[in-house]
C-alpha atoms as a PDB file:
ATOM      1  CA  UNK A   1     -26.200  13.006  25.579  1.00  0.00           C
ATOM      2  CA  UNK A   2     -24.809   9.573  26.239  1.00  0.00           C
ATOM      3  CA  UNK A   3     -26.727   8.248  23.293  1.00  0.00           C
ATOM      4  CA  UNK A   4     -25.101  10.803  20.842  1.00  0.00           C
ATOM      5  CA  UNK A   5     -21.503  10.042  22.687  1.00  0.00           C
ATOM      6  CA  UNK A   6     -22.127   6.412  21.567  1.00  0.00           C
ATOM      7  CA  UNK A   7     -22.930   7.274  18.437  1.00  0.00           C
ATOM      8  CA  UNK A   8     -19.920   9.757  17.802  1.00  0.00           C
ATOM      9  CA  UNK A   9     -17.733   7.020  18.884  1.00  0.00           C
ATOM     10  CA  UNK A  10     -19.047   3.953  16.984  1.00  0.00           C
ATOM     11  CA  UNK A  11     -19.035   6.167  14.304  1.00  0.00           C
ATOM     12  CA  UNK A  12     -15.055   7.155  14.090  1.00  0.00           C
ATOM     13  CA  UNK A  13     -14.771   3.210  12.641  1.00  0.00           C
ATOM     14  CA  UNK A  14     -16.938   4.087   9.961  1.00  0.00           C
ATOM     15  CA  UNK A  15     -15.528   6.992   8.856  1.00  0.00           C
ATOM     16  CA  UNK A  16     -11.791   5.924   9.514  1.00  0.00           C
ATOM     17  CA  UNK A  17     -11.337   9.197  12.081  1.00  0.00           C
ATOM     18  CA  UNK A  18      -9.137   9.078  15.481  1.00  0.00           C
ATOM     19  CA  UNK A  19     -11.853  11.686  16.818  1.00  0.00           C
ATOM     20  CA  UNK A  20     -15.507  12.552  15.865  1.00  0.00           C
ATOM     21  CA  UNK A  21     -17.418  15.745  17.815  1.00  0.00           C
ATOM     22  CA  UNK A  22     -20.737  16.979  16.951  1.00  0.00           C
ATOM     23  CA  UNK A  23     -21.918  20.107  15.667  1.00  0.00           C
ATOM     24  CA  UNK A  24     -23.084  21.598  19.238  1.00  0.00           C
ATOM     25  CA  UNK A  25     -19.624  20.872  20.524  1.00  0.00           C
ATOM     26  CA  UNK A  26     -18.220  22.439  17.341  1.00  0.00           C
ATOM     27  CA  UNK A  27     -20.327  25.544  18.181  1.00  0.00           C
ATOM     28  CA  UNK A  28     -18.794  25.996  21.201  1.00  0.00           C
ATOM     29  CA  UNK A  29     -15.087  25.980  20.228  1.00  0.00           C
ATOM     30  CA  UNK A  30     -12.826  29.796  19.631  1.00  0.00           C
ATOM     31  CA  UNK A  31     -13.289  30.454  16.053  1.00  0.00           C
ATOM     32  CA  UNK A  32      -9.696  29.843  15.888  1.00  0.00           C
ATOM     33  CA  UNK A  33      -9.783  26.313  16.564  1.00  0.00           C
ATOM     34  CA  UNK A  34     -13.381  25.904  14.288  1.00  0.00           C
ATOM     35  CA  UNK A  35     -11.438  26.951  10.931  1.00  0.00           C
ATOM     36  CA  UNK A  36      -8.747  23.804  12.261  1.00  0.00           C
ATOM     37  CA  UNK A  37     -11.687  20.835  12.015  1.00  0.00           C
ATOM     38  CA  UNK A  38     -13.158  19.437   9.787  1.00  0.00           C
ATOM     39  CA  UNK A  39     -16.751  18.629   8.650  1.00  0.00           C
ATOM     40  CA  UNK A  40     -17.026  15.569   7.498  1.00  0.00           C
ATOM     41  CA  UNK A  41     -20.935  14.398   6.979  1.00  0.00           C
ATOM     42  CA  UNK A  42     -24.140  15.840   8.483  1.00  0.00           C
ATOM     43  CA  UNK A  43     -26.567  13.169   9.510  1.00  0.00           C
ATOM     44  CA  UNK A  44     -30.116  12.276  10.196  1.00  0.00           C
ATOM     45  CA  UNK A  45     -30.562  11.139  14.175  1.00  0.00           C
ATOM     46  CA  UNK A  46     -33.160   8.120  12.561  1.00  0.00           C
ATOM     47  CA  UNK A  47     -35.311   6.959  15.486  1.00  0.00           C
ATOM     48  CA  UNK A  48     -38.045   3.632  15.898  1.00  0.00           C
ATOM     49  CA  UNK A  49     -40.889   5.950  14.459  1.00  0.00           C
ATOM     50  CA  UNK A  50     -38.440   7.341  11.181  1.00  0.00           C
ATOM     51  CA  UNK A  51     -37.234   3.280  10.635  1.00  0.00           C
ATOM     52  CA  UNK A  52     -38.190   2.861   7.495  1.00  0.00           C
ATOM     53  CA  UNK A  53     -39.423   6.271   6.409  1.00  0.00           C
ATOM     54  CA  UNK A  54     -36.773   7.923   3.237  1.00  0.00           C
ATOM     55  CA  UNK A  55     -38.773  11.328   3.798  1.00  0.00           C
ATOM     56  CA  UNK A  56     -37.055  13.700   5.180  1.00  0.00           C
ATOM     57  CA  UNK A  57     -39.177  16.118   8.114  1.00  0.00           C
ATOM     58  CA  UNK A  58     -37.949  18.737   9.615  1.00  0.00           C
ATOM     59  CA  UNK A  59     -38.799  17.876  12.665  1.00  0.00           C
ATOM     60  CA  UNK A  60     -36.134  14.679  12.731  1.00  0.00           C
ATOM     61  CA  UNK A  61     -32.803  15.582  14.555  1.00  0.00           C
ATOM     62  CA  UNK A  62     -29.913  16.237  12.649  1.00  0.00           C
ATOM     63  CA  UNK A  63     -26.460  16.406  13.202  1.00  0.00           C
ATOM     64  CA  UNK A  64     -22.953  17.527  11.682  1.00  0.00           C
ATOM     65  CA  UNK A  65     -20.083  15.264  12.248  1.00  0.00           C
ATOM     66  CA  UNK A  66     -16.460  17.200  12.167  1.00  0.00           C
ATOM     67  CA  UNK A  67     -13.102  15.783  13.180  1.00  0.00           C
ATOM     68  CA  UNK A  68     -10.088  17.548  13.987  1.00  0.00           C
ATOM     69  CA  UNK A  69      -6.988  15.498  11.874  1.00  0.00           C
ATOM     70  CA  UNK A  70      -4.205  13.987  13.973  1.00  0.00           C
ATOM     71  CA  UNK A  71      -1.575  12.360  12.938  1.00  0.00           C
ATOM     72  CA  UNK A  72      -0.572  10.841  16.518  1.00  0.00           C
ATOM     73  CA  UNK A  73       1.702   8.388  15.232  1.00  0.00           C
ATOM     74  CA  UNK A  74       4.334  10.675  13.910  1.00  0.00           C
ATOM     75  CA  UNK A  75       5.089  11.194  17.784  1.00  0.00           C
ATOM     76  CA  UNK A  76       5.774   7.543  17.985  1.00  0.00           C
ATOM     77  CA  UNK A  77       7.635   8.264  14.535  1.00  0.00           C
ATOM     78  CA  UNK A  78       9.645  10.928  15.587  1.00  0.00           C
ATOM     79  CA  UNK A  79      10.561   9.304  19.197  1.00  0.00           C
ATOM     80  CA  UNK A  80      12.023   6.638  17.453  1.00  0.00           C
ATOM     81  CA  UNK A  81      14.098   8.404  14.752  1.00  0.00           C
ATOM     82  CA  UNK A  82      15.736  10.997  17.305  1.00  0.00           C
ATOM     83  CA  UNK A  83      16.636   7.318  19.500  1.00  0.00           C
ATOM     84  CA  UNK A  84      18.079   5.965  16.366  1.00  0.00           C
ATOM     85  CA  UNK A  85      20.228   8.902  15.441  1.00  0.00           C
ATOM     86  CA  UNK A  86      22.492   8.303  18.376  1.00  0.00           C
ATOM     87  CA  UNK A  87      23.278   4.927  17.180  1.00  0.00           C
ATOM     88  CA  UNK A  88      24.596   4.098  13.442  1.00  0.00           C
ATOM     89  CA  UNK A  89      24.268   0.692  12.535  1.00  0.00           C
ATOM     90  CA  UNK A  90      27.534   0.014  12.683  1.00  0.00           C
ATOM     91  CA  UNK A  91      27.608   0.595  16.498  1.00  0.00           C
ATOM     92  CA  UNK A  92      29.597   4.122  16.160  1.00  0.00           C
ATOM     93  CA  UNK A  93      28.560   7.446  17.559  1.00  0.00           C
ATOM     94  CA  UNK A  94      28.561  10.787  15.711  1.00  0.00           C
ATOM     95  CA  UNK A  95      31.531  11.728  17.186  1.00  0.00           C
ATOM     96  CA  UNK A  96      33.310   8.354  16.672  1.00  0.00           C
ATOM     97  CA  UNK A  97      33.079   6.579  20.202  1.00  0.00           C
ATOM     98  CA  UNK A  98      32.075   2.868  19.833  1.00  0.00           C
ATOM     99  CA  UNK A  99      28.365   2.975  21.159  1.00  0.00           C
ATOM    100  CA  UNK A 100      27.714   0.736  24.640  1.00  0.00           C
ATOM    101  CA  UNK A 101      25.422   0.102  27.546  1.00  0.00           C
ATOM    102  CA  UNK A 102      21.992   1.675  28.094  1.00  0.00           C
ATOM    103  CA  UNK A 103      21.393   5.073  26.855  1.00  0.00           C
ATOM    104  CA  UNK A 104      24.122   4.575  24.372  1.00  0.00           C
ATOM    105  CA  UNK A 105      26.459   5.697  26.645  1.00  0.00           C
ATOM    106  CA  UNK A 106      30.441   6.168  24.536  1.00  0.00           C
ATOM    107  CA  UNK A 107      33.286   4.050  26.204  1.00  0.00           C
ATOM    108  CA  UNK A 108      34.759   7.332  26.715  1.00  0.00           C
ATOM    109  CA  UNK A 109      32.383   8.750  28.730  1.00  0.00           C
ATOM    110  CA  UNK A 110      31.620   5.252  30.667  1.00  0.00           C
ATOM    111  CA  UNK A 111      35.789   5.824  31.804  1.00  0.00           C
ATOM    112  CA  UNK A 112      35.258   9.006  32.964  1.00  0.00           C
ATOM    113  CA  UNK A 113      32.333   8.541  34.854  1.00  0.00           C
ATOM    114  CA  UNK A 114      34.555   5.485  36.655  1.00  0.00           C
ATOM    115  CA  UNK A 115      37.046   7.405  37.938  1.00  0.00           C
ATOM    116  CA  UNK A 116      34.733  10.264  38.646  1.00  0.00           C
ATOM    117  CA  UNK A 117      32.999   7.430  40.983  1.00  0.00           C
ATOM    118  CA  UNK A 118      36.834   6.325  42.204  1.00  0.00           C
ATOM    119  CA  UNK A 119      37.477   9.422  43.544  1.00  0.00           C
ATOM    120  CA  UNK A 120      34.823   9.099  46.502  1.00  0.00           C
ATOM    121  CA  UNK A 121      35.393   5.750  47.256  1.00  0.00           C
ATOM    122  CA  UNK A 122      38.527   4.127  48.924  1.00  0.00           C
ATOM    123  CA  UNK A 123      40.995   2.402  47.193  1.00  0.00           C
ATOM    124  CA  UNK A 124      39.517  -1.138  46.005  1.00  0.00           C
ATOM    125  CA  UNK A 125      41.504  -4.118  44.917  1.00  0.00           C
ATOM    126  CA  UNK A 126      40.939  -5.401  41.438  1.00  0.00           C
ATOM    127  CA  UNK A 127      38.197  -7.728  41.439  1.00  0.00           C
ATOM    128  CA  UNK A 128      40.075 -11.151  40.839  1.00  0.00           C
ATOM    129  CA  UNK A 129      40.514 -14.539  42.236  1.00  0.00           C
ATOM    130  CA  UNK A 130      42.508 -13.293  44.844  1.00  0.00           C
ATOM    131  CA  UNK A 131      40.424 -11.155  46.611  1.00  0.00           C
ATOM    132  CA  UNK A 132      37.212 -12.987  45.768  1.00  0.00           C
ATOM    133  CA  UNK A 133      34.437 -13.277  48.223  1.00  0.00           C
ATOM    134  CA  UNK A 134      35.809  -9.747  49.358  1.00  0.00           C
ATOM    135  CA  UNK A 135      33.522  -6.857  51.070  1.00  0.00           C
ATOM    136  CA  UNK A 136      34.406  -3.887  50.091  1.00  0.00           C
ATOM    137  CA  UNK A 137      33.845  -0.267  51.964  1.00  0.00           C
ATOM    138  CA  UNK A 138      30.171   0.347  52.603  1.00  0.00           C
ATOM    139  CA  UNK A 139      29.333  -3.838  52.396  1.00  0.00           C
ATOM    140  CA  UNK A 140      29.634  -3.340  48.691  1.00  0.00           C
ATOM    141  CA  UNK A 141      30.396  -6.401  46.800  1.00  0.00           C
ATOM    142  CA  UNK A 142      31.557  -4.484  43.909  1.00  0.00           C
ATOM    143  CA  UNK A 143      34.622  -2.490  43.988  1.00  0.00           C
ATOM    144  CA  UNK A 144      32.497   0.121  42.110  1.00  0.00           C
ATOM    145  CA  UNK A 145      30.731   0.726  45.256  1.00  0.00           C
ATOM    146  CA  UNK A 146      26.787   2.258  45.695  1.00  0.00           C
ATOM    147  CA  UNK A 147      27.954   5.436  44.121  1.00  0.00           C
ATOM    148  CA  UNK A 148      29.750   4.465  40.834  1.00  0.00           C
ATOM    149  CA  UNK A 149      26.392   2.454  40.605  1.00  0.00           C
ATOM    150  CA  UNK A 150      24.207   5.609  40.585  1.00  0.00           C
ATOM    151  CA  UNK A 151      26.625   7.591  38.134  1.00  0.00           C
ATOM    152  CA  UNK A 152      26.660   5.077  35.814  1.00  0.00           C
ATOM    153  CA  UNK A 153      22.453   4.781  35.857  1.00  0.00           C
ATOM    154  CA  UNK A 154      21.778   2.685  38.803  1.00  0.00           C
ATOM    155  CA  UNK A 155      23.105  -0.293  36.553  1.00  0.00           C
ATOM    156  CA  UNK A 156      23.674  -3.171  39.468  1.00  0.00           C
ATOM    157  CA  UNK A 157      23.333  -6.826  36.610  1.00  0.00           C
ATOM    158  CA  UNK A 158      25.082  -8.090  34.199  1.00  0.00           C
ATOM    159  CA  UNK A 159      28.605  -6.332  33.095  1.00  0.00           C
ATOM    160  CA  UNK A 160      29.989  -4.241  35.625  1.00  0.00           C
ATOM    161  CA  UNK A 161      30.923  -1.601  33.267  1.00  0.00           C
ATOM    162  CA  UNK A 162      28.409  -1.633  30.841  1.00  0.00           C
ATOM    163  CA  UNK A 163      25.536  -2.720  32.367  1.00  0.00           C
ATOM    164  CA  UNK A 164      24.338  -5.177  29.264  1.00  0.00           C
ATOM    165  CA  UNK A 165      22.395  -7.681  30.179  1.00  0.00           C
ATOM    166  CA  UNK A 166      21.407 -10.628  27.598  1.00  0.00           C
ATOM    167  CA  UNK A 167      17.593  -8.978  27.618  1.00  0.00           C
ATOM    168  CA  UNK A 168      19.113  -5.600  26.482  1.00  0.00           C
ATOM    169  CA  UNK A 169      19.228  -6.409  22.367  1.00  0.00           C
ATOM    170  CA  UNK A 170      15.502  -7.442  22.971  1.00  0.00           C
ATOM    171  CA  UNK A 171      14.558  -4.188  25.187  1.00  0.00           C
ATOM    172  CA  UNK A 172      16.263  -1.832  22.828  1.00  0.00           C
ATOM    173  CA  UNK A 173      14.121  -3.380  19.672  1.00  0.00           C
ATOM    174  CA  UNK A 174      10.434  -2.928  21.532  1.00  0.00           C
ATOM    175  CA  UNK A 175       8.209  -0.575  19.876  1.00  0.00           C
ATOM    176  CA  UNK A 176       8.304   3.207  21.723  1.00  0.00           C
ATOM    177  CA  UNK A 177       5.389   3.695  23.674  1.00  0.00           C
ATOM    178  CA  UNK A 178       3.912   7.144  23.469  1.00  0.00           C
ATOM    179  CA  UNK A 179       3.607   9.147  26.824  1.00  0.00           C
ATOM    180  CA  UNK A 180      -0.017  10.427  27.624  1.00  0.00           C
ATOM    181  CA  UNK A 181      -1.242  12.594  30.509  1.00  0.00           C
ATOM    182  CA  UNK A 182      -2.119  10.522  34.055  1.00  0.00           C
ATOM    183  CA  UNK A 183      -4.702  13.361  35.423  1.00  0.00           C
ATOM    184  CA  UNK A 184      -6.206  16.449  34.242  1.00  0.00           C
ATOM    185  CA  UNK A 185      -4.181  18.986  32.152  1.00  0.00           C
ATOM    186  CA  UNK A 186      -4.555  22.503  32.231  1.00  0.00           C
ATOM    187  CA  UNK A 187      -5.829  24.539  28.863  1.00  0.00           C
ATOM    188  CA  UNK A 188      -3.161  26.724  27.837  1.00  0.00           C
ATOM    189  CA  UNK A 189      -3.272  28.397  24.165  1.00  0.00           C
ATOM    190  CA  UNK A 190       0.287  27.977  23.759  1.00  0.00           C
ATOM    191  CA  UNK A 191      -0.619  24.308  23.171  1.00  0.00           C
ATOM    192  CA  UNK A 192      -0.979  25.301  19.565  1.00  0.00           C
ATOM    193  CA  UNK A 193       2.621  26.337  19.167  1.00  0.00           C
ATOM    194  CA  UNK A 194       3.794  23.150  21.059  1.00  0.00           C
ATOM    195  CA  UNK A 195       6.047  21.119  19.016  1.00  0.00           C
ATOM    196  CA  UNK A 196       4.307  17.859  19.608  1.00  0.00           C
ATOM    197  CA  UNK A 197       1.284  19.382  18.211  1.00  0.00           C
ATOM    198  CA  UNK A 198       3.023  20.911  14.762  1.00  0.00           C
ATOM    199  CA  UNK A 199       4.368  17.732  14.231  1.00  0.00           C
ATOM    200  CA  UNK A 200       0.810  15.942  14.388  1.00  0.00           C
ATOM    201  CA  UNK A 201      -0.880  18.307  12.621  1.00  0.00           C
ATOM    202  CA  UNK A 202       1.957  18.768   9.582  1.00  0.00           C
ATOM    203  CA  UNK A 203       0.581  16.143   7.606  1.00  0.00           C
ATOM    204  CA  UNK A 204      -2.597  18.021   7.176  1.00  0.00           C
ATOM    205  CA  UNK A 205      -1.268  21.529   6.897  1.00  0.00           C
ATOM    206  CA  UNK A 206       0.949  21.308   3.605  1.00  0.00           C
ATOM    207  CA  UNK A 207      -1.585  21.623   0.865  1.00  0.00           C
ATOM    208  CA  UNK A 208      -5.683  22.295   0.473  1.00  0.00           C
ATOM    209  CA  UNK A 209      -6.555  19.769   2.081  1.00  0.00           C
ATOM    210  CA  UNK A 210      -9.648  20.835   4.011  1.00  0.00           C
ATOM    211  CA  UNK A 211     -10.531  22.900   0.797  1.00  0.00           C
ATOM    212  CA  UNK A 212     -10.414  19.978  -1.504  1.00  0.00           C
ATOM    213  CA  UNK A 213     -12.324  17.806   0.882  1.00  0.00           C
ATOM    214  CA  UNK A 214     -14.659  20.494   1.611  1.00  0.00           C
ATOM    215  CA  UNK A 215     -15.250  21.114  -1.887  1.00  0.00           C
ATOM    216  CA  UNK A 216     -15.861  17.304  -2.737  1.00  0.00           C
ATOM    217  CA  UNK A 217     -18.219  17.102   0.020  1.00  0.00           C
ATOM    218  CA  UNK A 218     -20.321  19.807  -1.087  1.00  0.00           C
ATOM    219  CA  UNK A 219     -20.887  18.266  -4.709  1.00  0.00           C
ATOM    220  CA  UNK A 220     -21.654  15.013  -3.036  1.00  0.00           C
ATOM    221  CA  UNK A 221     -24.583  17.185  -0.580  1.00  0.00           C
ATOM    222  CA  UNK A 222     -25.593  18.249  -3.905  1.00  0.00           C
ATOM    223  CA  UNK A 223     -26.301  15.366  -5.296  1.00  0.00           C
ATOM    224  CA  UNK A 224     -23.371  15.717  -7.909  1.00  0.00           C
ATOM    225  CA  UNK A 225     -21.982  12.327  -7.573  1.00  0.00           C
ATOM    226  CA  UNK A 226     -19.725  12.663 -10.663  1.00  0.00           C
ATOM    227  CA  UNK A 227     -18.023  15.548  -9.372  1.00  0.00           C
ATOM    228  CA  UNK A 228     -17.913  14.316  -6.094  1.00  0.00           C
ATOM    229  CA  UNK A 229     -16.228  11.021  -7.039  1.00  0.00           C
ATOM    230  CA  UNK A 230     -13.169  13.407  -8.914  1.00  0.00           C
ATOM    231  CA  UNK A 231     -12.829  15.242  -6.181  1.00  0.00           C
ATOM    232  CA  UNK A 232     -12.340  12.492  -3.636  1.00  0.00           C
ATOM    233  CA  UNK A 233     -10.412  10.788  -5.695  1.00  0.00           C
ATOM    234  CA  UNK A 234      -7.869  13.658  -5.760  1.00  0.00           C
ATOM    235  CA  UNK A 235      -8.009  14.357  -2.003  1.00  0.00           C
ATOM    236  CA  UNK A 236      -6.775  10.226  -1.563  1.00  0.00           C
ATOM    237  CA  UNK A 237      -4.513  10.846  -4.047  1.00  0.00           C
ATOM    238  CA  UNK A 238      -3.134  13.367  -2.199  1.00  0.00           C
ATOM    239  CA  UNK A 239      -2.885  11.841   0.892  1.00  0.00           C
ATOM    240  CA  UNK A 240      -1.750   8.349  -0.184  1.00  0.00           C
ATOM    241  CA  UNK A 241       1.129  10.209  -1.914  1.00  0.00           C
ATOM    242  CA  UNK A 242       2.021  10.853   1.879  1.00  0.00           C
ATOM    243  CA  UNK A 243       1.854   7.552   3.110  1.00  0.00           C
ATOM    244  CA  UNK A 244      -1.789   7.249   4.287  1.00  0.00           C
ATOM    245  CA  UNK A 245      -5.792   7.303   3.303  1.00  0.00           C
ATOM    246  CA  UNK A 246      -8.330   9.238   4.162  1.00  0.00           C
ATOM    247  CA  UNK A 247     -11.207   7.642   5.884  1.00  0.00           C
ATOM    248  CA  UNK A 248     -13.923   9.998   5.306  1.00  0.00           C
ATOM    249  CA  UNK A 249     -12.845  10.135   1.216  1.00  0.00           C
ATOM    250  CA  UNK A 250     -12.999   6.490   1.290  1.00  0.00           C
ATOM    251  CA  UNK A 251     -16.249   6.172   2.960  1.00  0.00           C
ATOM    252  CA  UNK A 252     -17.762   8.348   0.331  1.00  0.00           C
ATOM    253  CA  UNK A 253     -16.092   7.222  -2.773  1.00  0.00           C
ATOM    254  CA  UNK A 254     -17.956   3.724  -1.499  1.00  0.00           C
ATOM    255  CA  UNK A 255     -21.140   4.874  -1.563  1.00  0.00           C
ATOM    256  CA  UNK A 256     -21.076   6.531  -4.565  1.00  0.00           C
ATOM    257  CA  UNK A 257     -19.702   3.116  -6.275  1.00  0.00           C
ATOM    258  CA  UNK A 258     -22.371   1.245  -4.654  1.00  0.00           C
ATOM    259  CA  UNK A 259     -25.311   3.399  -6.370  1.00  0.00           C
ATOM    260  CA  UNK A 260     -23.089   3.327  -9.534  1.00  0.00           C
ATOM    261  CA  UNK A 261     -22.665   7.088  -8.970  1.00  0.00           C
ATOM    262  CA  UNK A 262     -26.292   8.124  -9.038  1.00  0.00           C
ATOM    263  CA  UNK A 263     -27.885   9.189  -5.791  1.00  0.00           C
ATOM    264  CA  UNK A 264     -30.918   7.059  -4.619  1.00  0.00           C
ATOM    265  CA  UNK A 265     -34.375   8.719  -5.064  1.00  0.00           C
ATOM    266  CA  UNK A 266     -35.137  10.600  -2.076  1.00  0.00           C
ATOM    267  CA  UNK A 267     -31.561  11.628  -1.446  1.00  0.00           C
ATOM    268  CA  UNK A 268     -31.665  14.900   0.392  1.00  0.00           C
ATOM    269  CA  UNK A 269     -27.553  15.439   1.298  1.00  0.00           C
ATOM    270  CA  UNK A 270     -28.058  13.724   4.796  1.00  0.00           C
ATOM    271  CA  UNK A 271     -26.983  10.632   5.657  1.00  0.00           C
ATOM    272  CA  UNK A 272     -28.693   7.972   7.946  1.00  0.00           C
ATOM    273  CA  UNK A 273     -27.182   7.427  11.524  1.00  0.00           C
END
């Protein structure tokens, strides 16, 4: 088992895939969820005794390779485009308020939440030279006091009001990081419907895809190279058309240039792992 984990992950480089499972695994899935992956190669499990050997027995192990598609990065896509539509690039909101402080907070709402933080604190002198080195209610040494502090986000350096700091330019231009689970999750069908997951599967669900792919890796099993090499072709056109190539199609279309698109004798439709 750990052998054939090893070998399912060393071989997600080779075939450009974020996630490789086996056939057994495959097996064990809803039927549901089966028609969702896809198989990608079947394999001979080549031990010290086959090295060597281009026979095929039936007593070697053999193995189907499927993948389920994920497009994972679209969540780090779509996290940043909903965090840029608050801000234009001229620093104005939607609804017209110039754009400042963290969370894009509007200077209208930074007032209100002031005086919302005024009205449970005592009166405080403006914060000038004449009253500097001044304690105000609480031991505060702002006249904001701890409170205005939490309303306006716990924001204690730089500008009173807005909170910038010099590091804040450089914060707000660091690449999104995407949230994964800590501990275990609990199964729950709905995951299917989540929105998270429609968005990382959409790439893969608006044409044939898995049909075209299918199809091209049947010819290619079949030892119909020339076929094969159309078909793949078409499935990476397809794909690059939406920004990306496909591993598998790529892995294929290699070999088949490599033999100059004629299987090698004693090519039976399985590969060599």
């Amino acid at each position: 088992a750990v052998e054939q984990s090893e070998l399912l992950e060393s071989s997600t480089k080779k075939y450009g895939c974020s996630v490789l499972m086996s056939d057994s695994f495959h097996c064990l899935l809803s039927v549901r969820v089966q028609r969702m992956c896809r198989k990608i190669d079947q394999v001979i499990i080549e031990t010290d005794e086959d090295e060597g050997h281009d026979d095929y027995s039936e007593e070697q192990e053999t193995m189907e390779f499927f993948t389920f598609d994920m497009d994972v990065d679209a969540l780090k896509r779509d996290k940043s485009r909903r965090n840029s539509k608050f801000m234009h690039s001229d620093g104005i909101g939607e609804d017209g308020d110039d754009l400042i402080g963290p969370g894009n907070l509007t200077k209208r709402n930074l007032k209100r939440r002031a005086s919302m933080s005024s009205l449970a604190q005592p009166f405080a002198p403006r914060n000038d030279k004449s009253n500097a080195g001044t304690t105000y209610p609480g031991g505060n040494k702002s006249p904001f006091g701890h409170r205005a502090s939490r309303v306006l986000g716990g924001i204690t350096d730089g500008d009173p009001i807005t909170g910038v700091t010099p590091d804040a330019g450089n914060d707000a231009k660091k690449k999104p990081m995407l949230d994964l689970p800590t501990t275990t999750a609990r199964y729950d069908i709905s995951l299917w419907s989540n929105e998270d997951m429609k968005l990382i599967r959409r790439r893969y669900s608006q044409y044939s895809f898995s049909q075209e792919f299918s199809d091209a890796l049947g010819s290619y099993i079949n030892r119909d190279w020339k076929n094969a090499s159309i078909m793949f072709k078409r499935v990476l056109e397809q794909t690059q058309h939406d920004g990306y190539d496909d591993g598998p199609s790529q892995y294929f279309l290699g070999i088949i240039n490599k033999n100059n698109g004629v299987p090698p004798r004693g090519f039976n439709g399985y590969g060599i792992a």
